[in-house]
N, C-alpha and C. Protein backbone atom coordinates (compact mmCIF):
# COMPACT_ATOMS: atom_id res chain seq x y z
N UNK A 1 24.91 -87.49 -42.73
CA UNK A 1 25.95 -87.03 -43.64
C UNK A 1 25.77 -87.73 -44.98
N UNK A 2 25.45 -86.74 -46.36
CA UNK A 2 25.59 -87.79 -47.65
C UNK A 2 26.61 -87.74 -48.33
N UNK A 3 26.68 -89.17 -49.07
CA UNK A 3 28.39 -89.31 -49.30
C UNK A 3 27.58 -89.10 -51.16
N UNK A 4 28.71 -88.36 -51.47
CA UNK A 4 28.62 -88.43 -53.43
C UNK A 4 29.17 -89.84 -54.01
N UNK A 5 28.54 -89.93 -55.17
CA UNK A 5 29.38 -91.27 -55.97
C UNK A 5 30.38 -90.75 -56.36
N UNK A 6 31.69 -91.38 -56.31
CA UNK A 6 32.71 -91.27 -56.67
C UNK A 6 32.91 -90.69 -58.48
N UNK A 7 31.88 -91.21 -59.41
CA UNK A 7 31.54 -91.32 -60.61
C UNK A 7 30.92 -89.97 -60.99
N UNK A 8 29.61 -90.30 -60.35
CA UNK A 8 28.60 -88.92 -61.36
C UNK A 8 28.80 -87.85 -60.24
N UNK A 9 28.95 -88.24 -58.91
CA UNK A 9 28.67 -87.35 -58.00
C UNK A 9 26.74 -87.59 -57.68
N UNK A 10 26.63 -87.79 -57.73
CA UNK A 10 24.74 -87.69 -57.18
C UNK A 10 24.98 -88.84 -55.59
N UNK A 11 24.35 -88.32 -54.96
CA UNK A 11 24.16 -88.36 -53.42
C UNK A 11 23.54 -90.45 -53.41
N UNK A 12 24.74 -90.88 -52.74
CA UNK A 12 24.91 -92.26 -52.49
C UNK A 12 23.27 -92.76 -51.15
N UNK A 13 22.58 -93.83 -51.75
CA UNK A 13 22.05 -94.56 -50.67
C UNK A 13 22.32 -96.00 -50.78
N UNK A 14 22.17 -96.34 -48.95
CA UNK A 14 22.12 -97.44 -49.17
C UNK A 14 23.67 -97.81 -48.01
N UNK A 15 24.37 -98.80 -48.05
CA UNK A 15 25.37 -99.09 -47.08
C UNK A 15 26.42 -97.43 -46.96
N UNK A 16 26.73 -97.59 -45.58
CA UNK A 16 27.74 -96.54 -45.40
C UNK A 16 29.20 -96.32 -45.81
N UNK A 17 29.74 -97.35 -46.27
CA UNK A 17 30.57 -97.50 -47.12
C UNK A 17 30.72 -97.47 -48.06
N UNK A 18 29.60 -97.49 -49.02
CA UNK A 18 29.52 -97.31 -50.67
C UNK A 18 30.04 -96.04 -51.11
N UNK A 19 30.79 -96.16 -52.25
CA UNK A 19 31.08 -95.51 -53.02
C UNK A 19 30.83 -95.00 -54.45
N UNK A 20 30.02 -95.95 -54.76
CA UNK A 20 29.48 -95.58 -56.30
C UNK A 20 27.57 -95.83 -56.11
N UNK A 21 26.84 -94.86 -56.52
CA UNK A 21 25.44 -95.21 -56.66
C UNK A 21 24.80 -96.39 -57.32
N UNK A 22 25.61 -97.02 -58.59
CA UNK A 22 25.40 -97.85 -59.39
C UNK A 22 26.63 -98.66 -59.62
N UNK A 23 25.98 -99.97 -59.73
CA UNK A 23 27.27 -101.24 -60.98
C UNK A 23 27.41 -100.28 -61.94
N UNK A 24 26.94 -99.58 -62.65
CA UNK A 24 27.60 -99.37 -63.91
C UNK A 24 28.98 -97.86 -63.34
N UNK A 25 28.17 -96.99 -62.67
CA UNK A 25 29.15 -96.26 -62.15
C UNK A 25 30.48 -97.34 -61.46
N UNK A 26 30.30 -97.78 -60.90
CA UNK A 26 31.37 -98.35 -60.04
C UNK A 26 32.50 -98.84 -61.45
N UNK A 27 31.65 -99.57 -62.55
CA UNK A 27 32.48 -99.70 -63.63
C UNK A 27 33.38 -98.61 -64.47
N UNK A 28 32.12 -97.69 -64.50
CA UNK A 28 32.96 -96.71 -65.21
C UNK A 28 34.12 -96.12 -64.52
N UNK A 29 34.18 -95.64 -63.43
CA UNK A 29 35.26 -95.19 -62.63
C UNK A 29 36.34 -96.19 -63.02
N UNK A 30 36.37 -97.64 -62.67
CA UNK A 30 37.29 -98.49 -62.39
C UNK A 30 38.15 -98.72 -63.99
N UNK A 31 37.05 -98.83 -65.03
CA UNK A 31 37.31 -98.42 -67.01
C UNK A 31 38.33 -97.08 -67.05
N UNK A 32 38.35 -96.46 -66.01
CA UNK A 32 38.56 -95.05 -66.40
C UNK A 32 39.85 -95.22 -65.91
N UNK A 33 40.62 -95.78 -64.79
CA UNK A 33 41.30 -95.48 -63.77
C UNK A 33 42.37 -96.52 -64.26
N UNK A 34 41.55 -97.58 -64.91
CA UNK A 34 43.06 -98.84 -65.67
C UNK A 34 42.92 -98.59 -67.46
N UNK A 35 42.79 -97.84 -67.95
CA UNK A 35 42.47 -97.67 -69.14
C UNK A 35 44.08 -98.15 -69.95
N UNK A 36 44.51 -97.14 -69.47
CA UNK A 36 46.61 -97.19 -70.30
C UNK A 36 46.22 -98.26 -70.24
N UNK A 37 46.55 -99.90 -68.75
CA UNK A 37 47.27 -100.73 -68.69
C UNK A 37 45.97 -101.76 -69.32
N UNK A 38 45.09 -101.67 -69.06
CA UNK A 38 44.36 -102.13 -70.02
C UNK A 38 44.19 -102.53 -71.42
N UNK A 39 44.18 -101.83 -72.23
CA UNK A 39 44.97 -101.18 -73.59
C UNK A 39 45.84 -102.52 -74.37
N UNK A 40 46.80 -102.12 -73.32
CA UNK A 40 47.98 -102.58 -73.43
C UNK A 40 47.76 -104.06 -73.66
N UNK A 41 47.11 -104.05 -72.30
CA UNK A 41 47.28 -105.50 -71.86
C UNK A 41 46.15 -106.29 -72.81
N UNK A 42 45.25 -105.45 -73.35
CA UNK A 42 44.53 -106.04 -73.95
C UNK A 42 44.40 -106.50 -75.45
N UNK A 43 45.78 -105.99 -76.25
CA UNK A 43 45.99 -105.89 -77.38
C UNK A 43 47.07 -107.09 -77.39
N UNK A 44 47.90 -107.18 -76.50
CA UNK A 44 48.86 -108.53 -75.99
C UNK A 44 48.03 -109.59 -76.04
N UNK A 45 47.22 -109.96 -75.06
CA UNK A 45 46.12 -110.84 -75.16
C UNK A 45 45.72 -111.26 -76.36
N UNK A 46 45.07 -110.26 -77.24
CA UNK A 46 44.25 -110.71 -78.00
C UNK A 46 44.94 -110.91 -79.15
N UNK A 47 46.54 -110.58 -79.41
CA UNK A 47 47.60 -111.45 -80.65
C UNK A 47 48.02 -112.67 -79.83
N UNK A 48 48.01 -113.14 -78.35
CA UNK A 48 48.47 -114.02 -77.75
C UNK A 48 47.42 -115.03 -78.20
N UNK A 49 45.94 -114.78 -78.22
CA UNK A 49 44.55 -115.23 -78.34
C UNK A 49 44.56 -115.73 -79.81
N UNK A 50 45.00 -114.91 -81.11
CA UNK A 50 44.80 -115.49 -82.18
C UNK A 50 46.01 -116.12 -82.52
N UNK A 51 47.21 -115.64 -82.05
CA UNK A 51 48.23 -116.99 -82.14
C UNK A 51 48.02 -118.21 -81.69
N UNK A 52 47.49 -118.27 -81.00
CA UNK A 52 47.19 -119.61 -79.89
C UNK A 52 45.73 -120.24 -81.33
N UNK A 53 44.52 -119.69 -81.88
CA UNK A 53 44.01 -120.19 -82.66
C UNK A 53 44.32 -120.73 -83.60
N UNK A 54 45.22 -119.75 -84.21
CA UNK A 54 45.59 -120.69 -85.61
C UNK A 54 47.12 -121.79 -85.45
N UNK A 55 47.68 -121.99 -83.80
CA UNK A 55 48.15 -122.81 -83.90
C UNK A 55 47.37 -124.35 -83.66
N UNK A 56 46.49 -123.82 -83.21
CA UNK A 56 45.23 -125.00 -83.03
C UNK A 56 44.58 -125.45 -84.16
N UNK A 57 44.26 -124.40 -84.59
CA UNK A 57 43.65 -125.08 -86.15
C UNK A 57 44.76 -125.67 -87.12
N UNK A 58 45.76 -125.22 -87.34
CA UNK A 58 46.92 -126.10 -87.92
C UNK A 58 47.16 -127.23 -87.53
N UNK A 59 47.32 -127.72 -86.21
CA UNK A 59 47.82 -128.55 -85.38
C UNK A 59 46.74 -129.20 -84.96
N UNK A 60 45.95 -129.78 -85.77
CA UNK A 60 44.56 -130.75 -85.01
C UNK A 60 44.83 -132.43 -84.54
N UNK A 61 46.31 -132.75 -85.04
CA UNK A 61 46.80 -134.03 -84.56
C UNK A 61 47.50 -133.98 -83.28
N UNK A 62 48.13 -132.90 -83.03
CA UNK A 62 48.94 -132.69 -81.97
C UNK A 62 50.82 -132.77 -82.10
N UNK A 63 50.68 -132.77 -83.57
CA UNK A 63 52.40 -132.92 -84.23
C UNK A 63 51.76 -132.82 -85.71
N UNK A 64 52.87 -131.52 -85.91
CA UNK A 64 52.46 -131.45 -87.70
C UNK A 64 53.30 -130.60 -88.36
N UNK A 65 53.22 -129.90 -89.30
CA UNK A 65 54.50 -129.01 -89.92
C UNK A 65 53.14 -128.19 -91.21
N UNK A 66 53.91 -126.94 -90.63
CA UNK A 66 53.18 -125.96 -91.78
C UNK A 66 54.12 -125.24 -92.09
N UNK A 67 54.73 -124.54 -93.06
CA UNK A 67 55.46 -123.23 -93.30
C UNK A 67 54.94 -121.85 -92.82
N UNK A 68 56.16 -121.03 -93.11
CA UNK A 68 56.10 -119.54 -92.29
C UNK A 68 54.69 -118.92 -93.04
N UNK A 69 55.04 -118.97 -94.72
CA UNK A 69 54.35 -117.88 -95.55
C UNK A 69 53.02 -118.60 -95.02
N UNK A 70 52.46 -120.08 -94.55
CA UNK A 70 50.94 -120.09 -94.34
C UNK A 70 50.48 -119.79 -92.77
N UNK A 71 51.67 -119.48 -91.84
CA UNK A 71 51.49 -119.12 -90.40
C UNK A 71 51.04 -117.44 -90.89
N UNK A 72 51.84 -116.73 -91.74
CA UNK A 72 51.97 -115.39 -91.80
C UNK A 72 50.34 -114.51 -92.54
N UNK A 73 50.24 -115.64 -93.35
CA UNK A 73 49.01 -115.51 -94.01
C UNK A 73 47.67 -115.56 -93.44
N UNK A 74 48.13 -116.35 -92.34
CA UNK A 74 46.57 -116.43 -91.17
C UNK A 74 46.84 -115.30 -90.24
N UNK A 75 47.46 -114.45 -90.73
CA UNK A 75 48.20 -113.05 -89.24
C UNK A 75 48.95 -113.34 -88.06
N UNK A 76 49.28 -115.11 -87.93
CA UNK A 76 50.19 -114.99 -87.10
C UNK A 76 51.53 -114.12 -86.88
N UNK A 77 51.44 -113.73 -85.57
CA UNK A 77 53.04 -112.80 -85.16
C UNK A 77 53.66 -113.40 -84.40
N UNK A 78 54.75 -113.52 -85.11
CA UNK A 78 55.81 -114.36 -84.55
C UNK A 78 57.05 -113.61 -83.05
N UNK A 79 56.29 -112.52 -83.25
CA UNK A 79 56.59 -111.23 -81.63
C UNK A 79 55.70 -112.21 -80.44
N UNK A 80 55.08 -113.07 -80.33
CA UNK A 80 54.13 -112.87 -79.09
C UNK A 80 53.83 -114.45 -79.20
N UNK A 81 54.50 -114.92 -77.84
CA UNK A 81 54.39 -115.83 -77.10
C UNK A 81 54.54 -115.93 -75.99
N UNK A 82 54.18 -117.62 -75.33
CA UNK A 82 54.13 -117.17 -73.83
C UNK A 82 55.36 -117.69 -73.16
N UNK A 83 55.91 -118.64 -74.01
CA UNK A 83 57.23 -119.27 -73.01
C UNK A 83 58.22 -119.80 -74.15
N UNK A 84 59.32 -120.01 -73.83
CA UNK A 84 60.21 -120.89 -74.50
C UNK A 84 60.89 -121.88 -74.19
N UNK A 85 61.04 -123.08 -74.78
CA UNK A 85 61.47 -124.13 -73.99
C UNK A 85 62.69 -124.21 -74.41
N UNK A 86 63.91 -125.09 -73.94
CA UNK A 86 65.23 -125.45 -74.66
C UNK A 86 64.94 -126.84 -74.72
N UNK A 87 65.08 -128.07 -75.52
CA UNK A 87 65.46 -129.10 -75.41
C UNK A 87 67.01 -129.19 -75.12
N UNK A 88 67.03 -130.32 -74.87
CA UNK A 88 68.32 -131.25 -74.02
C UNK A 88 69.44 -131.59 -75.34
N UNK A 89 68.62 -131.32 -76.64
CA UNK A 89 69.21 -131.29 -78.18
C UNK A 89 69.41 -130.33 -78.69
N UNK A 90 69.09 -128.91 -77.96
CA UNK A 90 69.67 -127.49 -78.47
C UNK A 90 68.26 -127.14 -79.08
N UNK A 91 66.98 -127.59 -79.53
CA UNK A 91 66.19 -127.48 -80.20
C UNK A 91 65.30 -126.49 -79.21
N UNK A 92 64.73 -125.10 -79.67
CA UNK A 92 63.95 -123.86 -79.39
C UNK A 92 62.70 -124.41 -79.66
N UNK A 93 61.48 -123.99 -78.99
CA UNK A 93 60.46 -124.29 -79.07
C UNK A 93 59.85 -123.43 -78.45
N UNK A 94 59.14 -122.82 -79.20
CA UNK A 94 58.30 -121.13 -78.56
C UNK A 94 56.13 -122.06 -78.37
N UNK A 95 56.20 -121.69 -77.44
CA UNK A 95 55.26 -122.27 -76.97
C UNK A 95 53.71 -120.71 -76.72
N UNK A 96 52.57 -121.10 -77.07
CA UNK A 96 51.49 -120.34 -76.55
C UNK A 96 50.79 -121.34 -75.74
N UNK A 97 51.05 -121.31 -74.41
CA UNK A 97 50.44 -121.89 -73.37
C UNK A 97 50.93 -123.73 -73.94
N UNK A 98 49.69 -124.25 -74.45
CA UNK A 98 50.33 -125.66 -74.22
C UNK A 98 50.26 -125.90 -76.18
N UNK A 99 50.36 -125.07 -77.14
CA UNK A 99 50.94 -125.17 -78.56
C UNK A 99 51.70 -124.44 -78.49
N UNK A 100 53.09 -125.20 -79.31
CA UNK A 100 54.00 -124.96 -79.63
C UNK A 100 54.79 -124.82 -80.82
N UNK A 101 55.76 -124.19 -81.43
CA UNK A 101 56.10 -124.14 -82.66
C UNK A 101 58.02 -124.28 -82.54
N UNK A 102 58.19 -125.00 -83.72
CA UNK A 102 60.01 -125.42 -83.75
C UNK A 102 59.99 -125.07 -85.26
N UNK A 103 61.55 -123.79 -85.68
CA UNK A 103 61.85 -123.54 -86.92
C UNK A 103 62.40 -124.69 -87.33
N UNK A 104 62.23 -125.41 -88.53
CA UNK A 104 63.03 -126.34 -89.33
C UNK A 104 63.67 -125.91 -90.72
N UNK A 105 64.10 -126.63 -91.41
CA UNK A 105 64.65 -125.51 -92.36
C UNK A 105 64.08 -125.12 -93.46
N UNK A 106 64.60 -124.16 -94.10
CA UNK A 106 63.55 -123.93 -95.43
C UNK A 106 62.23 -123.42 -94.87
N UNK A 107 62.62 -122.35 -93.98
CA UNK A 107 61.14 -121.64 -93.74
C UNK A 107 60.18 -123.04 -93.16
N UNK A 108 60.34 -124.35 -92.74
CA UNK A 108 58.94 -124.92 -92.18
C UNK A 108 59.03 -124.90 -90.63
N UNK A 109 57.94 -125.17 -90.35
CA UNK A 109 57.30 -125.40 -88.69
C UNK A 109 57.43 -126.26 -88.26
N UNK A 110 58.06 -127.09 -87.13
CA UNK A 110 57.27 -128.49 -86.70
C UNK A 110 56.02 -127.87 -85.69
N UNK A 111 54.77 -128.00 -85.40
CA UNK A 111 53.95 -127.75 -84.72
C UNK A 111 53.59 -129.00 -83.53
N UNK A 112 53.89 -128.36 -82.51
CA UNK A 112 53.56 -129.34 -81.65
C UNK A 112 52.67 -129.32 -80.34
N UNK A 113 52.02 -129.91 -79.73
CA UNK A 113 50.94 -130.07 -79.05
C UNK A 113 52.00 -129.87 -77.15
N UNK A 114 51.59 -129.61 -76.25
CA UNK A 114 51.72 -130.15 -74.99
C UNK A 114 51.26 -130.79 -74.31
N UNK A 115 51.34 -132.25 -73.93
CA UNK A 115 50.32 -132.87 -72.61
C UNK A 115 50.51 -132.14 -71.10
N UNK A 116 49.33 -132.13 -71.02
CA UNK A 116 49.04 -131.41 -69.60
C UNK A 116 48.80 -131.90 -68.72
């Protein structure tokens, strides 16, 4: 009995369970089948990815203060982070993984580091 690839369709060899003729077929199907959430998920990521850079490059001491207009100017978006903390002093602290950022007044940043 020959089984088709799921992908191109051309006649599968090789284990009886396979489903795709090729790695690259097996990819393409699987590209094809998460594409939406992909997308999605991949455009989140990658403002999560350059927020997280230029809080690193600002922040090379591990405590520092920059203003909004030079966060805004490097394309940071202030939509997309990963957590928020409360201090025990009422003080907000929006965090990308282990950098963090606190509004102070007059438009500045405190930028702060996390030990891990």
């Amino acid at each position: 009995m020959n089984k088709n690839c799921l992908e191109c369709g051309d006649t599968i060899v090789g284990r009886e369970d396979k489903k795709f003729c090729s790695d690259g077929c097996r990819n393409a199907y699987n590209n094809k089948i998460n594409k939406d959430s992909n997308n999605f998920m991949r455009n989140v990521n990658n403002k999560l990815r350059k927020n997280y850079r230029i809080l690193c490059e600002l922040n090379t001491e591990g405590k520092s203060k920059t203003t909004r207009t030079k966060l805004l100017s490097k394309g940071f978006d202030f939509d997309y982070f990963t957590n928020i903390l409360q201090t025990k002093t009422g003080n907000t602290y929006y965090f990308l993984y282990d950098q963090g950022y606190m509004l102070l007044e007059n438009d500045y940043y405190m930028l702060v580091k996390k030990d891990i």
